[in-house]
Protein backbone atom coordinates (compact mmCIF):
# COMPACT_ATOMS: atom_id res chain seq x y z
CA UNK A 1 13.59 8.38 -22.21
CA UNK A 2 10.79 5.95 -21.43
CA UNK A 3 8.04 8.61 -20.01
CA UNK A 4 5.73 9.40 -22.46
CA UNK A 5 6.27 14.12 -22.23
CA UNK A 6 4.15 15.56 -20.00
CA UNK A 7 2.12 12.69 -18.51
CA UNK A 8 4.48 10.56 -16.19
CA UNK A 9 3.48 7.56 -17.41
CA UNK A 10 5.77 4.83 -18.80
CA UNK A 11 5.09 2.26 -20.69
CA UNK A 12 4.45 -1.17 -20.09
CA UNK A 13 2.79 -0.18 -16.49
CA UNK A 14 -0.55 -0.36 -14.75
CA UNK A 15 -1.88 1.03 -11.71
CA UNK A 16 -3.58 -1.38 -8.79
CA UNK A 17 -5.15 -0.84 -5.79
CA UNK A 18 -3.95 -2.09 -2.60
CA UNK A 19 -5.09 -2.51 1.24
CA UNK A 20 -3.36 -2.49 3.77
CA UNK A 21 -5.27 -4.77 6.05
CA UNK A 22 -3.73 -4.20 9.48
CA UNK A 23 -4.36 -0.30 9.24
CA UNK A 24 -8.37 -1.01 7.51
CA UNK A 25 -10.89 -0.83 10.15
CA UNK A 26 -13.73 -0.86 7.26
CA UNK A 27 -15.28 2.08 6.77
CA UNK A 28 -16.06 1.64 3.46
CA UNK A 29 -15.58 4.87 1.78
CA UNK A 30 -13.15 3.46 -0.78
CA UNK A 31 -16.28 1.33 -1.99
CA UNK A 32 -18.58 4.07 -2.14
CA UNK A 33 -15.94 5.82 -4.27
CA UNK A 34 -15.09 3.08 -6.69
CA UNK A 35 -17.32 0.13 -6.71
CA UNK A 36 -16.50 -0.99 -10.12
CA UNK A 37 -12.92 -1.89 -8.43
CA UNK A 38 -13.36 -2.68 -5.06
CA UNK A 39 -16.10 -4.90 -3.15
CA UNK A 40 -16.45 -4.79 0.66
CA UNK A 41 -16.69 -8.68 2.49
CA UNK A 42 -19.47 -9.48 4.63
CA UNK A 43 -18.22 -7.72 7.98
CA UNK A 44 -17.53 -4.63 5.63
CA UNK A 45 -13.28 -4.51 4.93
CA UNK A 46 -12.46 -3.99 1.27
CA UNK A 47 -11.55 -6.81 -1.29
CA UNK A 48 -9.65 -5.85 -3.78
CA UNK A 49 -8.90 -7.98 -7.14
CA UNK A 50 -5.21 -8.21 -9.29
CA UNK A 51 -7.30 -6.25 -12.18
CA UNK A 52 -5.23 -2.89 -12.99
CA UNK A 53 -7.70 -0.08 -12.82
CA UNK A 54 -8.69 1.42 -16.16
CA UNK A 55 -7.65 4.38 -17.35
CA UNK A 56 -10.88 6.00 -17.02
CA UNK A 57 -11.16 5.15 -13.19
CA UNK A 58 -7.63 6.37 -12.07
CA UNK A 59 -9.05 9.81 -11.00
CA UNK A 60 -11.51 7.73 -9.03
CA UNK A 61 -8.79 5.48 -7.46
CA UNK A 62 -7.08 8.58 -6.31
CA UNK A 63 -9.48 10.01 -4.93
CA UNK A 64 -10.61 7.13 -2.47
CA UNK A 65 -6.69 6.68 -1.83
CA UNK A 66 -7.21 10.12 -0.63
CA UNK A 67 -9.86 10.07 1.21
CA UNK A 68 -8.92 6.34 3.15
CA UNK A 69 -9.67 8.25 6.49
CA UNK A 70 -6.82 5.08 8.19
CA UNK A 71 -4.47 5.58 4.65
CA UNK A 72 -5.35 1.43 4.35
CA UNK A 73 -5.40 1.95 0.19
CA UNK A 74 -2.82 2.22 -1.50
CA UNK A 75 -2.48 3.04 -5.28
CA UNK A 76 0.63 1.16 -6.70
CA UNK A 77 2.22 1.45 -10.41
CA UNK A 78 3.79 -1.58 -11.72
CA UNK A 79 5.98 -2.24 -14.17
CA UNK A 80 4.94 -4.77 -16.43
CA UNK A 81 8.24 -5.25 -18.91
């Protein structure tokens, strides 16, 4: 089995953000959230790099997935084997 018990994580993965920029309509909560991830353009929509977020900012990332009042981020695991 590849999960590491109890956690749900596999190995060989990362999480990154996404947007989805046809639903974005910029509010800009996901900055305020998690600025060390995601920068907002000059008209205020959401740029997003390839960087996986770090460990220590996944609760973060969830939380402004969350809280995306237009569901426009998206928090993606992938596989890197």
């Amino acid at each position: 089995m590849s999960a590491r018990a109890g956690t749900g994580l596999r190995r060989g993965g990362s999480h990154h953000l996404r947007v989805n920029p046809i639903d974005c309509v910029a509010h800009g909560m996901c900055h305020e959230l998690l600025p060390e991830q995601i920068a907002l353009d000059e008209w205020g929509y959401p740029v997003i790099g390839d960087d996986p977020v770090p460990p220590g900012l996944l609760a973060l990332a969830r939380q402004a997935v969350q809280t995306c009042p237009t569901r426009a981020l998206l928090l993606e695991r992938r596989r890197t084997e």
